[in-house]
PDB file of N, CA and C in Angstrom:
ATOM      1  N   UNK A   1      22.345 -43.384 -32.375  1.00  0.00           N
ATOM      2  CA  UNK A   1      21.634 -44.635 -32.531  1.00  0.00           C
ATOM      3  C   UNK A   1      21.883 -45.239 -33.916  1.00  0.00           C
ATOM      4  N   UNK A   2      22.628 -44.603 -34.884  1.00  0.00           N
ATOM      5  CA  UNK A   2      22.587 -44.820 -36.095  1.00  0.00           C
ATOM      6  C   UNK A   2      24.048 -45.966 -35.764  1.00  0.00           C
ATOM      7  N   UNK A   3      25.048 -45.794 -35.285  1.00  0.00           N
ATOM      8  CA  UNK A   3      25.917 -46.521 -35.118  1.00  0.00           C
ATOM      9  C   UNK A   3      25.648 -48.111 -34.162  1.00  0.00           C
ATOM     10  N   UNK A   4      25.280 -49.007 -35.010  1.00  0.00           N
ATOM     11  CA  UNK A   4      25.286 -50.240 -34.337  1.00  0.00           C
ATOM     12  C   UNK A   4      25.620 -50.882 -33.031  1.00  0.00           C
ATOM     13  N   UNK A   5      27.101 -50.801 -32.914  1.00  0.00           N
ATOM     14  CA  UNK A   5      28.135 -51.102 -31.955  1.00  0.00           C
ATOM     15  C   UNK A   5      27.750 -49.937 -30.802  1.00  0.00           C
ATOM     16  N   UNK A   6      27.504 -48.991 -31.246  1.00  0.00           N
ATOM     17  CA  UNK A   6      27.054 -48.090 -29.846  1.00  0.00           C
ATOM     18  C   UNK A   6      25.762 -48.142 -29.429  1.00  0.00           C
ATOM     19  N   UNK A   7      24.656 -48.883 -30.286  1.00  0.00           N
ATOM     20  CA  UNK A   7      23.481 -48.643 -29.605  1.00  0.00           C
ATOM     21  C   UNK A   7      23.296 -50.211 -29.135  1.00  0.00           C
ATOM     22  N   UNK A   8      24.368 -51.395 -29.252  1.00  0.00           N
ATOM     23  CA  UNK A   8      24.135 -52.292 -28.893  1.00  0.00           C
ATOM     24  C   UNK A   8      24.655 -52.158 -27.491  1.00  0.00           C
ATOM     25  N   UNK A   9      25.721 -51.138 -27.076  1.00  0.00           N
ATOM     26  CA  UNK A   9      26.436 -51.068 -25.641  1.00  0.00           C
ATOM     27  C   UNK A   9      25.798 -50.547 -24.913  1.00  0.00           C
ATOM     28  N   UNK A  10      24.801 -49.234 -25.671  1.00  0.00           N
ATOM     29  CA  UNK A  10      23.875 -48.446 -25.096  1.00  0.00           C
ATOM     30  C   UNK A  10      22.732 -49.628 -24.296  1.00  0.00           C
ATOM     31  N   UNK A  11      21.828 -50.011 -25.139  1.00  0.00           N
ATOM     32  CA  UNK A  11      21.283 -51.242 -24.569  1.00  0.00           C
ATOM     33  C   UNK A  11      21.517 -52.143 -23.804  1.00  0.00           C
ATOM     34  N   UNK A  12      22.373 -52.513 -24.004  1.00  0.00           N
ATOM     35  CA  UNK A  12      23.253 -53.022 -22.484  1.00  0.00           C
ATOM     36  C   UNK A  12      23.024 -52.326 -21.612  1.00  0.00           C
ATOM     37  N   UNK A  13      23.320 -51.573 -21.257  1.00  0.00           N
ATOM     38  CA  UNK A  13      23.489 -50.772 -20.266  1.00  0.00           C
ATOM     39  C   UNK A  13      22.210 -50.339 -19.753  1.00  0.00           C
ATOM     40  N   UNK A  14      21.558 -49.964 -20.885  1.00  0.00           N
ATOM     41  CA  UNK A  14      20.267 -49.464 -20.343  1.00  0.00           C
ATOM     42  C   UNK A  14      19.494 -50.776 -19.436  1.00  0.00           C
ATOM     43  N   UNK A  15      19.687 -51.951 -19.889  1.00  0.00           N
ATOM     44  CA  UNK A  15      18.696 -52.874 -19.509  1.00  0.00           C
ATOM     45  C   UNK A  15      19.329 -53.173 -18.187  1.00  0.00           C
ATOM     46  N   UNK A  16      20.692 -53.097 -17.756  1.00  0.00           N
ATOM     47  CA  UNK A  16      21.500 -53.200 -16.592  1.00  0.00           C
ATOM     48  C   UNK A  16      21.056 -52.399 -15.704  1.00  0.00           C
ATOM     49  N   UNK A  17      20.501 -50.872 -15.999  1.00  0.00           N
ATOM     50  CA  UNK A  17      20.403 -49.697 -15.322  1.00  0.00           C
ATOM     51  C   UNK A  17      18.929 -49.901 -14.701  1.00  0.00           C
ATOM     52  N   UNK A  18      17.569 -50.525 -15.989  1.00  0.00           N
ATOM     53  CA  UNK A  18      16.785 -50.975 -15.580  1.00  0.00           C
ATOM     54  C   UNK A  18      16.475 -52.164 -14.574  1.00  0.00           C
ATOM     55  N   UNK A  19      17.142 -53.067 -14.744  1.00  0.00           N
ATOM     56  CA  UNK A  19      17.400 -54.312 -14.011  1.00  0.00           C
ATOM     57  C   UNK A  19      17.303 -53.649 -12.784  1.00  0.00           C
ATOM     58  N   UNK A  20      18.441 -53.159 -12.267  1.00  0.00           N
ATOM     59  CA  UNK A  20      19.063 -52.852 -11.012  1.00  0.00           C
ATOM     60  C   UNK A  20      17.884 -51.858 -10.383  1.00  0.00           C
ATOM     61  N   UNK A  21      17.171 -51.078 -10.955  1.00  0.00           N
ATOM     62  CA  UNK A  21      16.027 -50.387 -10.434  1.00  0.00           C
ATOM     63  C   UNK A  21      14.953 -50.891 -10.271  1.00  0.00           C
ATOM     64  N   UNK A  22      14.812 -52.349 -11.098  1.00  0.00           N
ATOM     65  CA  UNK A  22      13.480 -53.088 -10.904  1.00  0.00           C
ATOM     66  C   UNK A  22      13.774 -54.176  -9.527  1.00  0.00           C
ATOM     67  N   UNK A  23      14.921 -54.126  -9.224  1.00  0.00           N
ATOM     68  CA  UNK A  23      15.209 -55.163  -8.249  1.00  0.00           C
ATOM     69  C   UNK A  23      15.011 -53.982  -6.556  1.00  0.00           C
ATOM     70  N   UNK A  24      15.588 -52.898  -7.242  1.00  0.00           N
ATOM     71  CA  UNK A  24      15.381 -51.856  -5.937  1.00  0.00           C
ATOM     72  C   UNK A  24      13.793 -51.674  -5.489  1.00  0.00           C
ATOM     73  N   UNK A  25      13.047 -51.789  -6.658  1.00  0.00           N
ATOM     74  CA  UNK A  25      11.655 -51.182  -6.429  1.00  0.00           C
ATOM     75  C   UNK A  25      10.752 -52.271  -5.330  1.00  0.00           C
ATOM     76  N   UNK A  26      11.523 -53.821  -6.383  1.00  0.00           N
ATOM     77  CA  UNK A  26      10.748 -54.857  -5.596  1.00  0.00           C
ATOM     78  C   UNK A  26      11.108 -54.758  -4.275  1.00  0.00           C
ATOM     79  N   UNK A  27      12.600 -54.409  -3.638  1.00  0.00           N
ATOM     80  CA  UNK A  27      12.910 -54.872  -2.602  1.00  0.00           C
ATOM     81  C   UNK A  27      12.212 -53.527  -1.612  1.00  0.00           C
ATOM     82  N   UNK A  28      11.613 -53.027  -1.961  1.00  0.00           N
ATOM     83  CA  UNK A  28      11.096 -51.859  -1.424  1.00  0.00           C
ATOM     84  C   UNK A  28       9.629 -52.157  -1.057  1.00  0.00           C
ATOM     85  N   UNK A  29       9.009 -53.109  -1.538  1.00  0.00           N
ATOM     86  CA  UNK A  29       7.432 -53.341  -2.118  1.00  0.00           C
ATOM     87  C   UNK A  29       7.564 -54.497  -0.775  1.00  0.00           C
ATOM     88  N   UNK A  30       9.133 -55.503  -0.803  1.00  0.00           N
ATOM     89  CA  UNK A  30       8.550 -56.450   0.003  1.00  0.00           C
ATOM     90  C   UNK A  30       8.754 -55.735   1.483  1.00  0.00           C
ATOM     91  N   UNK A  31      10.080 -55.048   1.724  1.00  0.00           N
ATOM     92  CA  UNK A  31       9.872 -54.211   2.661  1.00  0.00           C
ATOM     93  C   UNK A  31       8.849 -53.972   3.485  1.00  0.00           C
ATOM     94  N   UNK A  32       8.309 -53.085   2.649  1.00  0.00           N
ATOM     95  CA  UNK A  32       6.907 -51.978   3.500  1.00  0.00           C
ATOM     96  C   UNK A  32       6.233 -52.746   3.182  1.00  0.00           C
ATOM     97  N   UNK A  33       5.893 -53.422   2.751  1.00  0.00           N
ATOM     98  CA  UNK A  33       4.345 -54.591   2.343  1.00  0.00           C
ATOM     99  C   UNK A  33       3.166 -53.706   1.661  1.00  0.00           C
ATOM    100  N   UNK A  34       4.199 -53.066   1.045  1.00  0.00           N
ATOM    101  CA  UNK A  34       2.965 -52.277   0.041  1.00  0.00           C
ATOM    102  C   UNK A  34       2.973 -53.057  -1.223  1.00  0.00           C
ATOM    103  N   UNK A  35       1.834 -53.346  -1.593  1.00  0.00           N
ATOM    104  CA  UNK A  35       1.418 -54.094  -3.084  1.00  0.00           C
ATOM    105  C   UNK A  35       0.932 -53.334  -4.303  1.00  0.00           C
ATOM    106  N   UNK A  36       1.622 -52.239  -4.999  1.00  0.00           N
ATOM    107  CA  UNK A  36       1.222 -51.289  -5.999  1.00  0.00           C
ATOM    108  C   UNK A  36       0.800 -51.841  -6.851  1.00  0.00           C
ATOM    109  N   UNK A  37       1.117 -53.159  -7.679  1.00  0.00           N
ATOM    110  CA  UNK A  37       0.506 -53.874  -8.590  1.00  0.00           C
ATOM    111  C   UNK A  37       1.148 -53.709  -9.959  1.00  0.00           C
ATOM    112  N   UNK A  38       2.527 -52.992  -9.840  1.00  0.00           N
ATOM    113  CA  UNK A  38       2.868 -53.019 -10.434  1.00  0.00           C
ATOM    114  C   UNK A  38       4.236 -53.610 -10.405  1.00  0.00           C
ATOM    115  N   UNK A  39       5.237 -53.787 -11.616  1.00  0.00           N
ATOM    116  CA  UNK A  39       5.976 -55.176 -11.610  1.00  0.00           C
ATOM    117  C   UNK A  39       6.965 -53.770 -11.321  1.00  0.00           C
ATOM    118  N   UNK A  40       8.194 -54.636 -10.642  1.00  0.00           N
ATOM    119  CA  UNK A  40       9.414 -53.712  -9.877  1.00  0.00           C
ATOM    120  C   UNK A  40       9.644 -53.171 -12.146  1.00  0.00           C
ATOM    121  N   UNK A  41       9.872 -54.292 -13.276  1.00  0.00           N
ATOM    122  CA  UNK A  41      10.268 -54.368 -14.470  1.00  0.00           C
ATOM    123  C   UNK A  41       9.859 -52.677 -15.094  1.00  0.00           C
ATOM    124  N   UNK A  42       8.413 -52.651 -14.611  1.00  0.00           N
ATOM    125  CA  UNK A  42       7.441 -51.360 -15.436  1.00  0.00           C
ATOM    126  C   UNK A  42       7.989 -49.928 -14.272  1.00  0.00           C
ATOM    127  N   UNK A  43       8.065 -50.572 -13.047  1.00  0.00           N
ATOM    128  CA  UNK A  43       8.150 -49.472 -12.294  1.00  0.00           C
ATOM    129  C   UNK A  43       9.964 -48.776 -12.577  1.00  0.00           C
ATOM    130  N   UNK A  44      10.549 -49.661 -12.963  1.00  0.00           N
ATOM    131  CA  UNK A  44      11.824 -49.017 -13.580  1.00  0.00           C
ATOM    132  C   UNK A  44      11.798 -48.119 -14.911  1.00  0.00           C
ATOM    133  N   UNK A  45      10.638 -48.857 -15.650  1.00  0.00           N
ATOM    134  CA  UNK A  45      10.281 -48.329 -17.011  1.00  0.00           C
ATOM    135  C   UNK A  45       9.932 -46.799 -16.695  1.00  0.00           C
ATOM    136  N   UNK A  46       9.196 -46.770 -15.664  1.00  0.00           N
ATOM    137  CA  UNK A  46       7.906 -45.411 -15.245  1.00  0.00           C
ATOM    138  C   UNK A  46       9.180 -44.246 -15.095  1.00  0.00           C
ATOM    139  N   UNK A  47      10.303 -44.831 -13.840  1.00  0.00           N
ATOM    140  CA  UNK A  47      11.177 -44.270 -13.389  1.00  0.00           C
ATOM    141  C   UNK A  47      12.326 -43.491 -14.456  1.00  0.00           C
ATOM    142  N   UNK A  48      12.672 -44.335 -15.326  1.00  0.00           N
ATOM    143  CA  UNK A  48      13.545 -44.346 -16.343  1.00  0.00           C
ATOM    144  C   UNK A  48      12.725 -42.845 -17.491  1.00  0.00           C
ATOM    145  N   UNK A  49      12.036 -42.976 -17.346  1.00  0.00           N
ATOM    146  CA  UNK A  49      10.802 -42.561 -18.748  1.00  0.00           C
ATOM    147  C   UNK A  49      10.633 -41.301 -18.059  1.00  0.00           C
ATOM    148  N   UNK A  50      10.429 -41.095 -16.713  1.00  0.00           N
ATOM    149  CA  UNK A  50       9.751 -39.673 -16.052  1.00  0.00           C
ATOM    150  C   UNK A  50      11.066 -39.050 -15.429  1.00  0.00           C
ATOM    151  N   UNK A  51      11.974 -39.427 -15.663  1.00  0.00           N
ATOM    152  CA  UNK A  51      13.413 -38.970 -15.095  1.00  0.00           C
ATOM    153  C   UNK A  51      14.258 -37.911 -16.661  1.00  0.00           C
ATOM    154  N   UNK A  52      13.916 -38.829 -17.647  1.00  0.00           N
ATOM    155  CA  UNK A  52      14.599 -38.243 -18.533  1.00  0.00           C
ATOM    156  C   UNK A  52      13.539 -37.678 -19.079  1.00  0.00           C
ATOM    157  N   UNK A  53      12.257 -37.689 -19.191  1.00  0.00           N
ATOM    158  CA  UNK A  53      11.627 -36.364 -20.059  1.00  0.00           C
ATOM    159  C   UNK A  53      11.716 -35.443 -18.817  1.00  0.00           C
ATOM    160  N   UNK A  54      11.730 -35.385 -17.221  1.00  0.00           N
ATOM    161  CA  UNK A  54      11.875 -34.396 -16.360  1.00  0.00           C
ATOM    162  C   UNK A  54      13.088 -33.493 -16.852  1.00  0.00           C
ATOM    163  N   UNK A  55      14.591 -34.175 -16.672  1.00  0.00           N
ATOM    164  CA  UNK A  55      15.312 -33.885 -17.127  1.00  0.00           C
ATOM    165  C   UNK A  55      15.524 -32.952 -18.601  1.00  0.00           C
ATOM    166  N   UNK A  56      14.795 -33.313 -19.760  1.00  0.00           N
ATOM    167  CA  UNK A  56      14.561 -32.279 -20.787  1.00  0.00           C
ATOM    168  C   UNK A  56      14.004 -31.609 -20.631  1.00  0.00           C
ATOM    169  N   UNK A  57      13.256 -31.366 -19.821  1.00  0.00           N
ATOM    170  CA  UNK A  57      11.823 -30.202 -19.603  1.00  0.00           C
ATOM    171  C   UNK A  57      13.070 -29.273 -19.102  1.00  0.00           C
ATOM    172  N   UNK A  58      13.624 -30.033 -18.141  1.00  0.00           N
ATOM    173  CA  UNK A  58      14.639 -28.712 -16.705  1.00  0.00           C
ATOM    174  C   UNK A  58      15.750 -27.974 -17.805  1.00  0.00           C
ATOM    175  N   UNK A  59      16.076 -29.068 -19.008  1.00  0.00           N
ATOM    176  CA  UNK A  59      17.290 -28.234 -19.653  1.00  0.00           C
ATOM    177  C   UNK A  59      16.543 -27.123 -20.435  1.00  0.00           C
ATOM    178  N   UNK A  60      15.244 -27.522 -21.256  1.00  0.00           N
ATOM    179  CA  UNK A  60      14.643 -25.843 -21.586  1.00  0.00           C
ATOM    180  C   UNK A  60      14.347 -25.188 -21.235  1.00  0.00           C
ATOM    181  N   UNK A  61      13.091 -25.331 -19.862  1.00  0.00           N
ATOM    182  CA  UNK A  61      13.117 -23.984 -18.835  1.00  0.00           C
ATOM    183  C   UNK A  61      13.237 -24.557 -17.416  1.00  0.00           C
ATOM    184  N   UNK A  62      14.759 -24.502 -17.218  1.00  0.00           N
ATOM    185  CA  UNK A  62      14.550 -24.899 -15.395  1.00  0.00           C
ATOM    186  C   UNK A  62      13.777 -24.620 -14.291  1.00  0.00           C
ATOM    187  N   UNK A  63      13.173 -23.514 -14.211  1.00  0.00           N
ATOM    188  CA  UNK A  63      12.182 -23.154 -13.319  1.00  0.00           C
ATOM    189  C   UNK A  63      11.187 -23.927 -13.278  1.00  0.00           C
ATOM    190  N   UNK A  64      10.509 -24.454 -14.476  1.00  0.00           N
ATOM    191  CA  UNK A  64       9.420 -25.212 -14.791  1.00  0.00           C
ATOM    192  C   UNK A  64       9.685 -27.119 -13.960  1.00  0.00           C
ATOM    193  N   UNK A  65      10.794 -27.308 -13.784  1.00  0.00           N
ATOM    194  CA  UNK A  65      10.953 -28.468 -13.185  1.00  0.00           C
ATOM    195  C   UNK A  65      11.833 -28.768 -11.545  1.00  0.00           C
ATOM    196  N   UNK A  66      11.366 -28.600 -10.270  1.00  0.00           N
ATOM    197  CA  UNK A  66      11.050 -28.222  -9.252  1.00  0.00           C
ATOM    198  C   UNK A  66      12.436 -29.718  -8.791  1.00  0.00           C
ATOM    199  N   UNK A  67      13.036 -29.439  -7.830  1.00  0.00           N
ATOM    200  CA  UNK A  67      14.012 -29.982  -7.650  1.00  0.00           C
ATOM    201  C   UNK A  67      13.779 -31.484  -6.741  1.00  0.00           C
ATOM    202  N   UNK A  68      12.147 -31.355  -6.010  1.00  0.00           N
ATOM    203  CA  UNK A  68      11.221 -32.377  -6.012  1.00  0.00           C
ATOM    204  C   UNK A  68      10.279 -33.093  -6.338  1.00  0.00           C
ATOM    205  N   UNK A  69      10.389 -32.576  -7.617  1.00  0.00           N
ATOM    206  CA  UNK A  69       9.031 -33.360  -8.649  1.00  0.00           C
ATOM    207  C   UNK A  69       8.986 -34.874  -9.288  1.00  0.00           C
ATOM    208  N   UNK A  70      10.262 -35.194  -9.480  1.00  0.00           N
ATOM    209  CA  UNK A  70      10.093 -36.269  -9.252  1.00  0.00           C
ATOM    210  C   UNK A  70       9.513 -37.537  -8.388  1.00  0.00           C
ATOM    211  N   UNK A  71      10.202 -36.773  -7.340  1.00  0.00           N
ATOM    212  CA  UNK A  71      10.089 -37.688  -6.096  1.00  0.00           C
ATOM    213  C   UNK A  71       8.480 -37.606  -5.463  1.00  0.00           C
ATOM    214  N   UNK A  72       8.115 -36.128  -5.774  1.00  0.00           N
ATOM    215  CA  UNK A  72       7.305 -36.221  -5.342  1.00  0.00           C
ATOM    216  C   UNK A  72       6.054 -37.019  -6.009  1.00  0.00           C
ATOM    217  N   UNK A  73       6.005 -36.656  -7.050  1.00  0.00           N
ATOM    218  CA  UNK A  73       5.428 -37.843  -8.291  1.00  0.00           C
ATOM    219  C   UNK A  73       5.021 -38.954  -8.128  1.00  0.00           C
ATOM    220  N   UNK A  74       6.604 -39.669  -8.061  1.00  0.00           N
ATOM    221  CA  UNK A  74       6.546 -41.071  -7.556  1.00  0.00           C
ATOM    222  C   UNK A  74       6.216 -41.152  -6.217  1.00  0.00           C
ATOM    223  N   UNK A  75       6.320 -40.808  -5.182  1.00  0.00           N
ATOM    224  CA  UNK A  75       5.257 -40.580  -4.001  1.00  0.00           C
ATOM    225  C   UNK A  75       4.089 -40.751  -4.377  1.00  0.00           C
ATOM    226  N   UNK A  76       3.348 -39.874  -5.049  1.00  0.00           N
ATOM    227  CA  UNK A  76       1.462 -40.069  -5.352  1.00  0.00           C
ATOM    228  C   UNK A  76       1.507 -41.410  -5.793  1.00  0.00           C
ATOM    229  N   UNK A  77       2.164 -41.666  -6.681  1.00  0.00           N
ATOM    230  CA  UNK A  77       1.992 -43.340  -7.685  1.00  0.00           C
ATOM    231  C   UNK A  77       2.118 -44.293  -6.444  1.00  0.00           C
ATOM    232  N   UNK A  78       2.845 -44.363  -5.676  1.00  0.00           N
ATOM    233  CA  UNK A  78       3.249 -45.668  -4.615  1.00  0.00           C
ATOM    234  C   UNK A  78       1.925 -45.240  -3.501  1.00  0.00           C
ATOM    235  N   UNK A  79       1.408 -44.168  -3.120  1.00  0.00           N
ATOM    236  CA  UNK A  79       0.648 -44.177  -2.247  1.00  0.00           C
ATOM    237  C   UNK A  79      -0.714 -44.750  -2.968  1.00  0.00           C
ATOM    238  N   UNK A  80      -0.956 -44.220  -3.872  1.00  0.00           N
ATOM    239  CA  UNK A  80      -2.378 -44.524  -5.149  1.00  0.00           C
ATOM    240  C   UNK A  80      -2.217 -45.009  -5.930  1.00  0.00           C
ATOM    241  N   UNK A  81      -1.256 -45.836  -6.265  1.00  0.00           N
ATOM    242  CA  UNK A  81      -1.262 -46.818  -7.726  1.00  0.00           C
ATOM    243  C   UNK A  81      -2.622 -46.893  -8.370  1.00  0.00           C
ATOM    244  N   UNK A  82      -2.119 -47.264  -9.698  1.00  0.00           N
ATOM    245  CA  UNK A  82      -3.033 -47.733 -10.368  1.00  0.00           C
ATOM    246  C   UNK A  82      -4.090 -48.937 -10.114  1.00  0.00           C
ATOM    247  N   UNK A  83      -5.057 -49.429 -10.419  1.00  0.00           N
ATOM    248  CA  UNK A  83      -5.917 -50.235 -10.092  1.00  0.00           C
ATOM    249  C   UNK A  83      -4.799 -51.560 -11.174  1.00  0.00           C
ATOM    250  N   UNK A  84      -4.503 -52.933  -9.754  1.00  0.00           N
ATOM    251  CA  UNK A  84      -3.935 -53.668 -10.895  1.00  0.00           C
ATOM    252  C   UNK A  84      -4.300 -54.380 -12.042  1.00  0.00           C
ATOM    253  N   UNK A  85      -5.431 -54.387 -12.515  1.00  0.00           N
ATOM    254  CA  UNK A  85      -6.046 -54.711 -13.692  1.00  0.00           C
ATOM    255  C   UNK A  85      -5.294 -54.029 -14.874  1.00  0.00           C
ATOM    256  N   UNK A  86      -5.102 -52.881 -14.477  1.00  0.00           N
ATOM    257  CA  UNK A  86      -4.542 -51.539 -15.220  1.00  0.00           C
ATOM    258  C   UNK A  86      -3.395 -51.314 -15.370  1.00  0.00           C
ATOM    259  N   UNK A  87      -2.466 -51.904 -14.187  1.00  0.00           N
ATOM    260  CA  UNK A  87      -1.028 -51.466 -14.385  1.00  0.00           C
ATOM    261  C   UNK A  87      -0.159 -52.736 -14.967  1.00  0.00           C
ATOM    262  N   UNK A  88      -0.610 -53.748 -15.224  1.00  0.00           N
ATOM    263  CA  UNK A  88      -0.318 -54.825 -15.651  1.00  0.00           C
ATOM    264  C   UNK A  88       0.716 -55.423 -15.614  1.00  0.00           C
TER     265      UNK A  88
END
């Protein structure tokens, strides 16, 4: 991150990677006509954020991170979202 030119490509990318997951989430929401209340934008954020600290947890002790925990995760969140006042 200390190198400019790479954390400006990095960013790129990242916001591309986000984009493309916030557009998946919405098209999923209009789909099933489920209304979580939360924006496809945050739900990429949630995704992005609980993928890679999952991911560090599994590289120090793999056992500790279950080869469906993610998914299953995000399962509870889409069935029980947050109250939308809350998820903003």
């Amino acid at each position: 991150m200390r190198d400019s030119e790479a954390r400006r490509l990095l960013t790129a990318a990242r916001r591309r990677l986000r984009q493309e997951i916030a557009e998946i989430a919405e098209e999923g929401e209009r789909r099933s006509g489920l209304d979580t209340g939360i924006s496809g934008t945050r739900w990429a954020t949630i995704i992005l954020g609980l993928s890679n600290g999952l991911a560090l947890e599994r590289l120090v002790d793999p056992e500790a991170v279950p080869d469906d925990l993610l998914a299953t995760l995000l399962s509870r969140l889409i069935v029980q979202p947050p109250a939308a006042d809350q998820a903003g």
